[in-house]
Protein backbone atom coordinates (compact mmCIF):
# COMPACT_ATOMS: atom_id res chain seq x y z
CA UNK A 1 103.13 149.51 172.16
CA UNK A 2 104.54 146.27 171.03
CA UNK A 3 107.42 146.06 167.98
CA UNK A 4 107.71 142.87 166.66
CA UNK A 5 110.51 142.28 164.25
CA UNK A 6 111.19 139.95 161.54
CA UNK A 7 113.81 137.99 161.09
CA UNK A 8 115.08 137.51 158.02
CA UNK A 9 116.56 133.99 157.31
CA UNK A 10 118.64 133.86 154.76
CA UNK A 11 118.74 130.09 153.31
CA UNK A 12 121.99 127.97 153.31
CA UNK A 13 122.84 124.84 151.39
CA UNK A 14 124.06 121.81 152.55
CA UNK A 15 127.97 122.10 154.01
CA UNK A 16 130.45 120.80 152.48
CA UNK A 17 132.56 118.97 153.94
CA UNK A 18 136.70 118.37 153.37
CA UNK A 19 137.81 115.48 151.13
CA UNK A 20 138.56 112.32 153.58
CA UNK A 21 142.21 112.32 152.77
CA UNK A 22 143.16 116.19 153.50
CA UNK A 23 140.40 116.79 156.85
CA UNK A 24 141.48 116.03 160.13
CA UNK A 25 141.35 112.49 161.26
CA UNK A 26 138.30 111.82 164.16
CA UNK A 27 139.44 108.83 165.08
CA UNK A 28 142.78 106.40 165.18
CA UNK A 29 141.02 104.02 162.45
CA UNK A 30 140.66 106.60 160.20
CA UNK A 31 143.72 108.60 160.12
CA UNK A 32 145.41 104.73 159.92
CA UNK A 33 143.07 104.77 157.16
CA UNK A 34 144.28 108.21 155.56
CA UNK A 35 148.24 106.91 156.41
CA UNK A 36 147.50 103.73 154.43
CA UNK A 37 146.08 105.03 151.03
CA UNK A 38 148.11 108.11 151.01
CA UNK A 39 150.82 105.43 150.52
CA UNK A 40 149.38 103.93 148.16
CA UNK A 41 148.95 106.89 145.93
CA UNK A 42 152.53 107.72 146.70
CA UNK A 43 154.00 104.23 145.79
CA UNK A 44 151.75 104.24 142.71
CA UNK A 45 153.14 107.11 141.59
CA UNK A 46 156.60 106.24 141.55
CA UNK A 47 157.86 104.07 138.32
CA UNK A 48 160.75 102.90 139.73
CA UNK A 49 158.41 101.16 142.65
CA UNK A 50 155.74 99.33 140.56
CA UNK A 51 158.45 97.78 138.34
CA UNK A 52 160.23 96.10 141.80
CA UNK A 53 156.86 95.27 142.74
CA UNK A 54 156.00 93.81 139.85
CA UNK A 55 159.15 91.54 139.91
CA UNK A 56 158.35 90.89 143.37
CA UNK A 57 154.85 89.06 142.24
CA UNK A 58 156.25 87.15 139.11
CA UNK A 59 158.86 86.12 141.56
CA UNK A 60 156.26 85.42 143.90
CA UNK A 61 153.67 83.64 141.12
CA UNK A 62 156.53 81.24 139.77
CA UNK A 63 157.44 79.93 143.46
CA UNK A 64 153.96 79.05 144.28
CA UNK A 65 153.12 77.48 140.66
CA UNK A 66 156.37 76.14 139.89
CA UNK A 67 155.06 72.28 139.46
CA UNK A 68 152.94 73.93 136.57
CA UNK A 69 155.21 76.46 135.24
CA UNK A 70 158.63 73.94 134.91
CA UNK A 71 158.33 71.48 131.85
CA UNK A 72 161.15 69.28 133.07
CA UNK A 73 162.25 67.74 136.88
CA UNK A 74 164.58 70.42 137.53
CA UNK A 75 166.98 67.41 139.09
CA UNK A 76 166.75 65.10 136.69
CA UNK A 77 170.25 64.59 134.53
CA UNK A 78 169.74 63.16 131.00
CA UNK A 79 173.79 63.20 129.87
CA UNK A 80 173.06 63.15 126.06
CA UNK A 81 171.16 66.74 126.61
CA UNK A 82 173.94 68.36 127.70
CA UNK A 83 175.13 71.75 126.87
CA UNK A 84 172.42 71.96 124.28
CA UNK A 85 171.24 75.50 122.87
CA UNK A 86 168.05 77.54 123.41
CA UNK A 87 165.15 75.94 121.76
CA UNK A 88 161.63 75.37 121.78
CA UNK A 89 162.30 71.82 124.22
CA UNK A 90 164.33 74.07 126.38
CA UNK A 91 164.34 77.64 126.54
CA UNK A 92 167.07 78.42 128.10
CA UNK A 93 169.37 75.12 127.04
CA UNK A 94 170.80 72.62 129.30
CA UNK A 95 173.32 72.17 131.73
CA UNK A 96 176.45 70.24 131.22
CA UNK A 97 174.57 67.15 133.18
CA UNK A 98 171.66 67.76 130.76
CA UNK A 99 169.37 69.49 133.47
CA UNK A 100 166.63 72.01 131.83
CA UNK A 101 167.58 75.06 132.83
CA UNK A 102 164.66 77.36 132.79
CA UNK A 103 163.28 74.41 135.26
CA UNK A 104 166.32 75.32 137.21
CA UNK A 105 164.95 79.03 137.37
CA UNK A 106 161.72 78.79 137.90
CA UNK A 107 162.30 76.11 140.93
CA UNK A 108 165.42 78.09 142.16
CA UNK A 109 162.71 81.11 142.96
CA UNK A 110 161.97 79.04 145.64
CA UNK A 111 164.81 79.11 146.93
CA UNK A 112 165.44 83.02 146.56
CA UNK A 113 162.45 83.79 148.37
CA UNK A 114 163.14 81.71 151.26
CA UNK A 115 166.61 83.46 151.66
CA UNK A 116 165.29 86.67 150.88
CA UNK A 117 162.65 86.24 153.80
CA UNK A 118 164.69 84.58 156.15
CA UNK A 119 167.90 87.44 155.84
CA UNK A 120 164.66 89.94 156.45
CA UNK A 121 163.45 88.59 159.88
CA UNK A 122 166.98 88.07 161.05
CA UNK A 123 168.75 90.61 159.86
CA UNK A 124 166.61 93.58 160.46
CA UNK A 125 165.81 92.74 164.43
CA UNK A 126 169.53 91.99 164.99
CA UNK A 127 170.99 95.33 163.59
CA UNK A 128 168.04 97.14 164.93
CA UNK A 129 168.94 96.24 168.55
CA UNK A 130 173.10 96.37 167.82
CA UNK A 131 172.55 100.00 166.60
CA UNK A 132 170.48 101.15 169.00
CA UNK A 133 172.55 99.89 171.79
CA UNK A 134 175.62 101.29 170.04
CA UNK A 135 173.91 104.62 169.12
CA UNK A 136 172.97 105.28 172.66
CA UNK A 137 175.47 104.56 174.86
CA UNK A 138 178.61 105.53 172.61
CA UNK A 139 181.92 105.79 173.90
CA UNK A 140 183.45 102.29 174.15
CA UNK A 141 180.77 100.64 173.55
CA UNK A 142 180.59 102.20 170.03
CA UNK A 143 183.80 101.49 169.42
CA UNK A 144 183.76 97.59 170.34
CA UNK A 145 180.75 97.25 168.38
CA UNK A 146 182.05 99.03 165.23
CA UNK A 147 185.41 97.10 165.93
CA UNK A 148 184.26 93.63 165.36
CA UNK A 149 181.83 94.32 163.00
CA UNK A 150 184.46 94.89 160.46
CA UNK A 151 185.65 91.00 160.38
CA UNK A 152 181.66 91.23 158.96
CA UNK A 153 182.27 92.94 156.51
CA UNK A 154 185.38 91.86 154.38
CA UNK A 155 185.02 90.92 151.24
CA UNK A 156 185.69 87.14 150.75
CA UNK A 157 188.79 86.41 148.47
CA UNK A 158 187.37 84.98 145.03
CA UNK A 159 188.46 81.47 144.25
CA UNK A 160 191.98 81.27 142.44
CA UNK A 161 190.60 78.49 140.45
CA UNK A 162 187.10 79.72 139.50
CA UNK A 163 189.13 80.92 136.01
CA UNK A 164 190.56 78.25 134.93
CA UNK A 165 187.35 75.98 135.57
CA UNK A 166 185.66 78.27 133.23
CA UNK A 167 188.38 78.07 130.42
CA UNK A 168 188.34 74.36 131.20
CA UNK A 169 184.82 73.82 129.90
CA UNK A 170 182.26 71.44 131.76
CA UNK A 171 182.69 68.36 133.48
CA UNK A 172 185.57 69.25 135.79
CA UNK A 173 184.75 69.21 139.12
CA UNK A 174 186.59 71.40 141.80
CA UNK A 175 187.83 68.05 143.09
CA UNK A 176 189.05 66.63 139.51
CA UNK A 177 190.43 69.99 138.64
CA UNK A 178 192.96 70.69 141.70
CA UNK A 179 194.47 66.63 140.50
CA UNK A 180 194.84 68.38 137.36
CA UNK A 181 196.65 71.40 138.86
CA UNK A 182 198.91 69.07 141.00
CA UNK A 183 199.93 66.59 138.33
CA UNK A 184 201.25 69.51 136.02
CA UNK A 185 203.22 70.84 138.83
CA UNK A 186 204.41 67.45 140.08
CA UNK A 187 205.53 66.45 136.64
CA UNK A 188 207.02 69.83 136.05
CA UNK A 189 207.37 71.81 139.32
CA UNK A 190 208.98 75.14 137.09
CA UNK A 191 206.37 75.16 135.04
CA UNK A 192 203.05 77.76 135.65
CA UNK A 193 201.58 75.24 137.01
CA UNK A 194 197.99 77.49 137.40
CA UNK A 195 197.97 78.28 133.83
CA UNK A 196 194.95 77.25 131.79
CA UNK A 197 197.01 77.72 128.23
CA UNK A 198 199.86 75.21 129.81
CA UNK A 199 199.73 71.66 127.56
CA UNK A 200 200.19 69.25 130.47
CA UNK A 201 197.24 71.03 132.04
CA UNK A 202 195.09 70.45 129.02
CA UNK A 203 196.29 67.37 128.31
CA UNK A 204 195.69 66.17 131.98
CA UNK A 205 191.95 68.07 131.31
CA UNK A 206 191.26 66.47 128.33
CA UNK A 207 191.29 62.47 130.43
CA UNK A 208 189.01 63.33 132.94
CA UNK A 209 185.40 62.63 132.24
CA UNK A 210 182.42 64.11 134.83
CA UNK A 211 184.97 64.98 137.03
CA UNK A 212 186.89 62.05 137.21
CA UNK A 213 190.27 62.15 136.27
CA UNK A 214 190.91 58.83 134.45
């Protein structure tokens, strides 16, 4: 006697399968893949990141279109422009040698990306390999290394003269204002010399034109 028996086959759906960013990776591409857009939702998400990024590309934008951006030759000096105001011929005024200044920006983020990526590949490699040497073999070697990198960094003295330049308006340069500073203290050698409110100084400031001391 022969029993057969039925098996009963119960139906199943398709299977579902994990979303691609929480599975497990099956291969190096793809969990470089799942690395790479998981930062990008994580650097979306943060304010504070998209509004440095998005200085980052106007920065970026006015270096490469600067020639279209800058209404004036950010070198060229027109004297009778100088020191003028805002307005719509120049946004941000002039210099005192009549120079557009927001042409002076917009070219100058040439300039501040260069530096910016040129501190970046040197920096970074250099203090990598100083710090790792330091960190791992210690001891004296630590200590020389931590030694003369404090001549590094010390803050530079400000310059002594930087204030009264201000206070002395445009058109005195460094060179026109130290014959300034030495004629008050030749002619008067107990006076403060290295005062901006003393009258021979003024006096001496008001002859010099550009820089020149006449």
């Amino acid at each position: 006697m022969t029993v057969t028996s039925t098996m009963q086959n119960t139906p199943k759906g398709p299977k579902q399968e994990e979303p691609f960013l929480i599975r497990t990776a099956r291969s190096p591409r793809e969990a470089f893949v799942q690395r790479l857009l998981l930062g990008i939702i994580e650097f979306t998400g943060n304010r504070l990141a998209l509004i440095g990024a998005a200085i980052v590309f106007l920065l970026i934008m006015l270096a490469i279109f600067a020639p279209l951006i800058a209404p004036y030759d950010p070198s060229a000096q027109i004297l009778s422009d100088a020191l003028q105001a805002p307005s719509g011929a120049h946004w941000f005024g002039t210099d005192e040698y009549g120079r557009d200044i927001f042409s002076r920006v917009v070219y100058g983020s040439r300039i501040t990306l260069y530096i910016v990526t040129l501190v970046t590949a040197t920096v970074a490699p250099i203090g990598l390999a100083i710090g790792a040497v330091s960190g791992y073999f210690g001891g004296a070697i630590d200590l020389v290394v931590m030694q003369n990198h404090r001549p590094l960094s010390v803050i530079s003295q400000p310059d002594p003269d930087a204030r009264l330049r201000r206070r002395s308006g445009p058109g005195i340069e460094p060179g026109g204002f130290r014959h300034c500073v030495d004629r008050v203290a030749a002619d008067c050698p107990s006076c403060p010399s290295r005062s901006a409110d003393h009258p021979q100084y003024r006096l001496c400031c008001r002859g010099s034109t550009s820089g020149r001391i006449q």
